[in-house]
C-alpha atoms as a PDB file:
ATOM      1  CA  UNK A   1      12.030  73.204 -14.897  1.00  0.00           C
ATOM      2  CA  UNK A   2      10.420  74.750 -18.023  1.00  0.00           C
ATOM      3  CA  UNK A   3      12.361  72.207 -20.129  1.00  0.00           C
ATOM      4  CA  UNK A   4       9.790  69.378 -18.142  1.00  0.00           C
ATOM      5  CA  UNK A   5       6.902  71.937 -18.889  1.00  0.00           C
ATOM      6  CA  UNK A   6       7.796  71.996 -22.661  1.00  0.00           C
ATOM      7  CA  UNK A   7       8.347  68.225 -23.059  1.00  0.00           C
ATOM      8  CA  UNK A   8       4.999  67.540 -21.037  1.00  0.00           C
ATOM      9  CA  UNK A   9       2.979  70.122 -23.500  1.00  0.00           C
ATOM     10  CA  UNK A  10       4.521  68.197 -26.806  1.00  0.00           C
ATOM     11  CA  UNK A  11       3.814  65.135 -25.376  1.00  0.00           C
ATOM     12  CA  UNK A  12      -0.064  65.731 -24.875  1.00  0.00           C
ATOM     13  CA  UNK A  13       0.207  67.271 -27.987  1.00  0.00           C
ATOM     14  CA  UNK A  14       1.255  64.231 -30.040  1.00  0.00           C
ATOM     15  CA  UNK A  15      -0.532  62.356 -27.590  1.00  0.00           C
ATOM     16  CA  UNK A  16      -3.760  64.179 -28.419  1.00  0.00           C
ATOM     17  CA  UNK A  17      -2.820  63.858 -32.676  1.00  0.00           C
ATOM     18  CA  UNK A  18      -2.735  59.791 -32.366  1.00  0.00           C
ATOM     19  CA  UNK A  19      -6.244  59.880 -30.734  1.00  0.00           C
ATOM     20  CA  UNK A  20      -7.637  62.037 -33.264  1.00  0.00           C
ATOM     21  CA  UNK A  21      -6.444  59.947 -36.145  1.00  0.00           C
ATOM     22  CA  UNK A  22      -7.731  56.918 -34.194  1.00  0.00           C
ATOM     23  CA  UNK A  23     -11.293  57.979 -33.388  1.00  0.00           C
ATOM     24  CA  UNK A  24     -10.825  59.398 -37.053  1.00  0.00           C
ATOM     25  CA  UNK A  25     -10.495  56.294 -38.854  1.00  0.00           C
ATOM     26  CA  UNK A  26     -13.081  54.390 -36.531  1.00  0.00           C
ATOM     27  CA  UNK A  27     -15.248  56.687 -38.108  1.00  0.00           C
ATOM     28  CA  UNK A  28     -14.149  56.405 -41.885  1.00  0.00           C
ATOM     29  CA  UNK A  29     -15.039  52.605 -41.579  1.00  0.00           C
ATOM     30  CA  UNK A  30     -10.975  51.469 -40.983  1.00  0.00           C
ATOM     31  CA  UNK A  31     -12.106  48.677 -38.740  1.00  0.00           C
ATOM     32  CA  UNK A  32     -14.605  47.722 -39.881  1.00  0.00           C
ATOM     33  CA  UNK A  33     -13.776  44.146 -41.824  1.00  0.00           C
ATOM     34  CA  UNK A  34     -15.986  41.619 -39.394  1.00  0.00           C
ATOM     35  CA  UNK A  35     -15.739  38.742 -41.787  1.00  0.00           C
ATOM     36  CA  UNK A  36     -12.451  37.840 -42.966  1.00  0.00           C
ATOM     37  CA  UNK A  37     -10.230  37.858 -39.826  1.00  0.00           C
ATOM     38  CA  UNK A  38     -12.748  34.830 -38.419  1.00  0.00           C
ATOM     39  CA  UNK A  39     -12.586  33.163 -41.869  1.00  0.00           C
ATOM     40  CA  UNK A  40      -9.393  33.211 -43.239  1.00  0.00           C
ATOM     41  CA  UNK A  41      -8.031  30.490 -41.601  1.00  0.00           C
ATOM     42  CA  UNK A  42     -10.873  27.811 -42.305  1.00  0.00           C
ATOM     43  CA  UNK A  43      -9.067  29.026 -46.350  1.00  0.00           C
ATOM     44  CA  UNK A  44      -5.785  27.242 -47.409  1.00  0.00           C
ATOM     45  CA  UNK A  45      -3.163  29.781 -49.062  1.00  0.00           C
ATOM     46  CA  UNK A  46      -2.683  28.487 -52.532  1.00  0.00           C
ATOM     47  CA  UNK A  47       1.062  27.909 -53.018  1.00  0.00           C
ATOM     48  CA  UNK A  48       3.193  28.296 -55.912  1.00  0.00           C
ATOM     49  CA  UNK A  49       4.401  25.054 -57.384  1.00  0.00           C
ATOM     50  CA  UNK A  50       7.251  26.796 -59.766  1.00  0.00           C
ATOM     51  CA  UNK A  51      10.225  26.095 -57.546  1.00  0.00           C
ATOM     52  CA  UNK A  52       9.826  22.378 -56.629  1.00  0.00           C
END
């Protein structure tokens, strides 16, 4: 029984690590690119014409 006690404490633990590196980089400006994701596929990928 203390096994389930030990495995529920590291798993709020690393639980609790992911949220704090998520509200962490919502606050260093990670996500915040607005423009490109809606634009970049209106913009052709130039291709490489070398290997035809």
């Amino acid at each position: 029984m203390s096994v389930i006690i030990l495995l529920l404490g590291a798993s709020l633990a690393v639980a609790a690590g992911f949220l704090a590196a998520f509200i962490w980089s919502v606050k260093n400006g990670q996500f915040e690119d607005d423009f490109s994701p809606a634009h970049r596929i209106l913009f052709e990928d130039k291709k490489d014409n070398t290997n035809e």
